[in-house]
C-alpha atoms as a PDB file:
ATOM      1  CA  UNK A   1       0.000   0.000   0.000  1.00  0.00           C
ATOM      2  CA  UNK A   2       1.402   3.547  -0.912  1.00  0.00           C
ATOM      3  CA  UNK A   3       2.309   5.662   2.370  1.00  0.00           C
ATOM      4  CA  UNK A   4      -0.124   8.471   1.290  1.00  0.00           C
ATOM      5  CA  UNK A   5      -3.110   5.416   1.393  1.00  0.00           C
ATOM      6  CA  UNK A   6      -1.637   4.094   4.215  1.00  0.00           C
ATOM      7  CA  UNK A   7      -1.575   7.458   6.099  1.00  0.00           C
ATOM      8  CA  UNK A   8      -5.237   8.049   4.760  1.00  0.00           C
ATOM      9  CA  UNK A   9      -6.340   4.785   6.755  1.00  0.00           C
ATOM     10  CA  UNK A  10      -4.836   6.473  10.268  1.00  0.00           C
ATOM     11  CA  UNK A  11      -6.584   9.206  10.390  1.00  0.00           C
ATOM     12  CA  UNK A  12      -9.884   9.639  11.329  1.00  0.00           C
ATOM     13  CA  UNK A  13     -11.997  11.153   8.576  1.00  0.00           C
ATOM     14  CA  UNK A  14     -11.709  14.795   8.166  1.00  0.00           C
ATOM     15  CA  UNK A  15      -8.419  14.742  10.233  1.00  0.00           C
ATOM     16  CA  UNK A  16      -5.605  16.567   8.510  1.00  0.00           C
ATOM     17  CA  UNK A  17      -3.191  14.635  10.592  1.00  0.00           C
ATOM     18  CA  UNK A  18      -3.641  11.421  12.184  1.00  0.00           C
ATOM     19  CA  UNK A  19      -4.729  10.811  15.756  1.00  0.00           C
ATOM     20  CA  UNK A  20      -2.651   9.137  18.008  1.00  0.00           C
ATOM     21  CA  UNK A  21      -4.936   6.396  18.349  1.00  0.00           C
ATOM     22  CA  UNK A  22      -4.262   6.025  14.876  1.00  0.00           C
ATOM     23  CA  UNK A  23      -1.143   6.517  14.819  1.00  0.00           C
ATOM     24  CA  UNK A  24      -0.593   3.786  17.496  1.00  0.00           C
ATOM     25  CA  UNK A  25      -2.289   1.164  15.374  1.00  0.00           C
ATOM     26  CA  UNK A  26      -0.566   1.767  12.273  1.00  0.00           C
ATOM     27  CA  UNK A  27       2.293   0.695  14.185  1.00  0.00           C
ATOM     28  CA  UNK A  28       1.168  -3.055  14.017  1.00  0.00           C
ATOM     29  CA  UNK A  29       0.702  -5.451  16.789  1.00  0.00           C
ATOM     30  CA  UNK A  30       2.980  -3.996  19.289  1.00  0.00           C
ATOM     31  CA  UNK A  31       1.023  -2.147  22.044  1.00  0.00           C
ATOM     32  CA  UNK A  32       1.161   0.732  23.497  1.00  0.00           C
ATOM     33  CA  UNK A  33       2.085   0.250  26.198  1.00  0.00           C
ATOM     34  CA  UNK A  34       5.083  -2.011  25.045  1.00  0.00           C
ATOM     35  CA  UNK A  35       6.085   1.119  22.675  1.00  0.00           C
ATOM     36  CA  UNK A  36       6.299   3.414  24.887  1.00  0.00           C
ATOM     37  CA  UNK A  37       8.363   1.186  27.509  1.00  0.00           C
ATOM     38  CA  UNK A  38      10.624   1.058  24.683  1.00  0.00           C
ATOM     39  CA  UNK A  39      10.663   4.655  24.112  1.00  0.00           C
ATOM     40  CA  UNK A  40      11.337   5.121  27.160  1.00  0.00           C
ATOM     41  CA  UNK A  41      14.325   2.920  27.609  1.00  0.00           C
ATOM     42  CA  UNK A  42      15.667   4.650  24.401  1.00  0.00           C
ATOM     43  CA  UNK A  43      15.365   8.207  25.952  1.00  0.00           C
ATOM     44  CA  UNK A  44      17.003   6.645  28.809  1.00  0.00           C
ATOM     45  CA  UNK A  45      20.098   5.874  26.881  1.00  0.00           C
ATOM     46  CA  UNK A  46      20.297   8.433  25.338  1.00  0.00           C
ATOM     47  CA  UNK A  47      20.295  10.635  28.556  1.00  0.00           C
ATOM     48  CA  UNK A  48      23.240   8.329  29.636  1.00  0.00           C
ATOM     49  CA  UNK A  49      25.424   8.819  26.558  1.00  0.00           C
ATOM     50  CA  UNK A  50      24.679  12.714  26.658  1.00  0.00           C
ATOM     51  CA  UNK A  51      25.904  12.783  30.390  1.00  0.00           C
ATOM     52  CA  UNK A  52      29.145  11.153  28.863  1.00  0.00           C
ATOM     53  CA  UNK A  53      30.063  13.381  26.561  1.00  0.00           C
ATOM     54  CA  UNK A  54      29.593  15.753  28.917  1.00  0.00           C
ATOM     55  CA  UNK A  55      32.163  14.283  31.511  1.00  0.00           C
ATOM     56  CA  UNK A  56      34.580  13.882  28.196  1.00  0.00           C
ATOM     57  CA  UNK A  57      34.279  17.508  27.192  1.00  0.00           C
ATOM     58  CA  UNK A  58      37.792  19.186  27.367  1.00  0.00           C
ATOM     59  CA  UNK A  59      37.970  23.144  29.001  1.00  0.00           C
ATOM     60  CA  UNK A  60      37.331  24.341  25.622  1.00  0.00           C
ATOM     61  CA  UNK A  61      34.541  22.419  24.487  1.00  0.00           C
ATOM     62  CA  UNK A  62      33.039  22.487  28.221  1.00  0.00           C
ATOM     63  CA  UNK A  63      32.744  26.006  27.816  1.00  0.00           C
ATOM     64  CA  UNK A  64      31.249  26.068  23.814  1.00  0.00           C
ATOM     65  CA  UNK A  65      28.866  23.503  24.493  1.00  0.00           C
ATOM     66  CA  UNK A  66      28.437  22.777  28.362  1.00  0.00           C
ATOM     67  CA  UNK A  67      25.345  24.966  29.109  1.00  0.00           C
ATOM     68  CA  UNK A  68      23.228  23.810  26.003  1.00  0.00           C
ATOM     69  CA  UNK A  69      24.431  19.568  26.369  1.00  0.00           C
ATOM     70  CA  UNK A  70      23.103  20.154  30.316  1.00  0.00           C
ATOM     71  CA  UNK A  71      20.290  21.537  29.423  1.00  0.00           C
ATOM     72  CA  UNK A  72      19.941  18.357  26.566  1.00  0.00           C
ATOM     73  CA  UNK A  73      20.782  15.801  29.301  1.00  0.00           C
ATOM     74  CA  UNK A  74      17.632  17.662  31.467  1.00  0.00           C
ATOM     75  CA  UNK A  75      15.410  17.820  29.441  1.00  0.00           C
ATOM     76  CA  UNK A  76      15.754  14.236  28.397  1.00  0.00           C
ATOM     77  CA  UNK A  77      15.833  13.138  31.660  1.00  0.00           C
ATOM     78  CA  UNK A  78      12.457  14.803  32.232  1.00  0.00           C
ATOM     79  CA  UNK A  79      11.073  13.349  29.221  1.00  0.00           C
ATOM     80  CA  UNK A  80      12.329   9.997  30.158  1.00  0.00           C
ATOM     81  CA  UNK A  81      10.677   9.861  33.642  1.00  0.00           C
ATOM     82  CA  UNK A  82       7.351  11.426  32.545  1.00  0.00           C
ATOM     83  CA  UNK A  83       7.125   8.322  29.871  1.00  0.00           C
ATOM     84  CA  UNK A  84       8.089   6.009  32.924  1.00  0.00           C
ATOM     85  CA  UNK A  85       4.886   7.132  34.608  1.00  0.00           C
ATOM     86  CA  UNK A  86       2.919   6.986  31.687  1.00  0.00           C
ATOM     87  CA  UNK A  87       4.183   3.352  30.982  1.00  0.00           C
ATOM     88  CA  UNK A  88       3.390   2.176  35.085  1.00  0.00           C
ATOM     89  CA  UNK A  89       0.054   4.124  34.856  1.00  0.00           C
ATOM     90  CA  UNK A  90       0.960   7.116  37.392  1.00  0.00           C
ATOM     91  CA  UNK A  91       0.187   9.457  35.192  1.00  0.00           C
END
C-alpha cells in the first residue's frame, strides 16, 4: 500500500493529521504500552550517553557547548521519567 493510502487509513476522517490512536495502530501489533516502555528505555540511553560526553568535554569544548548539552541531558531526563509514569500508569 502507498504511504499516502496508508496514512489516509490512520486518520480519522476529516483529520488533517492522524490521531494518536491512529497513529498507534498503524504501528502493528505492538502495544502501546510495550512502545512506549521502549521509548522510554531509548530516551534513557540516550540521557546516559549525553551525560558522557559531557564528563569527556575538554575546558574548551566544556565552555562552547556545556550549558546547552546540560540543558539536553535535562530535558531528556524529564522526558524519560514522565514516559516512565505513563508506561506504570501514574500518570
Amino acid at each position: 500500500m502507498p504511504r499516502a493510502a496508508a496514512t489516509h487509513y490512520c486518520r480519522a476522517p476529516g483529520m488533517l493529521r492522524p490521531t494518536i490512536a491512529g497513529r498507534l495502530a498503524c504501528w502493528g501489533s505492538m502495544s502501546a504500552g510495550a512502545e512506549l516502555a521502549a521509548v522510554s528505555s531509548t530516551l534513557g540511553e540516550l540521557t546516559k550517553r549525553v551525560g558522557r560526553i559531557i564528563a569527556e568535554l575538554s575546558p574548551s569544548e566544556e565552555e562552547r557547548y556545556g550549558n546547552d548539552l546540560l540543558e539536553v541531558e535535562r530535558t531528556l531526563g524529564v522526558a524519560t521519567r514522565r514516559l516512565e509514569r505513563l508506561v506504570a500508569g501514574r500518570h
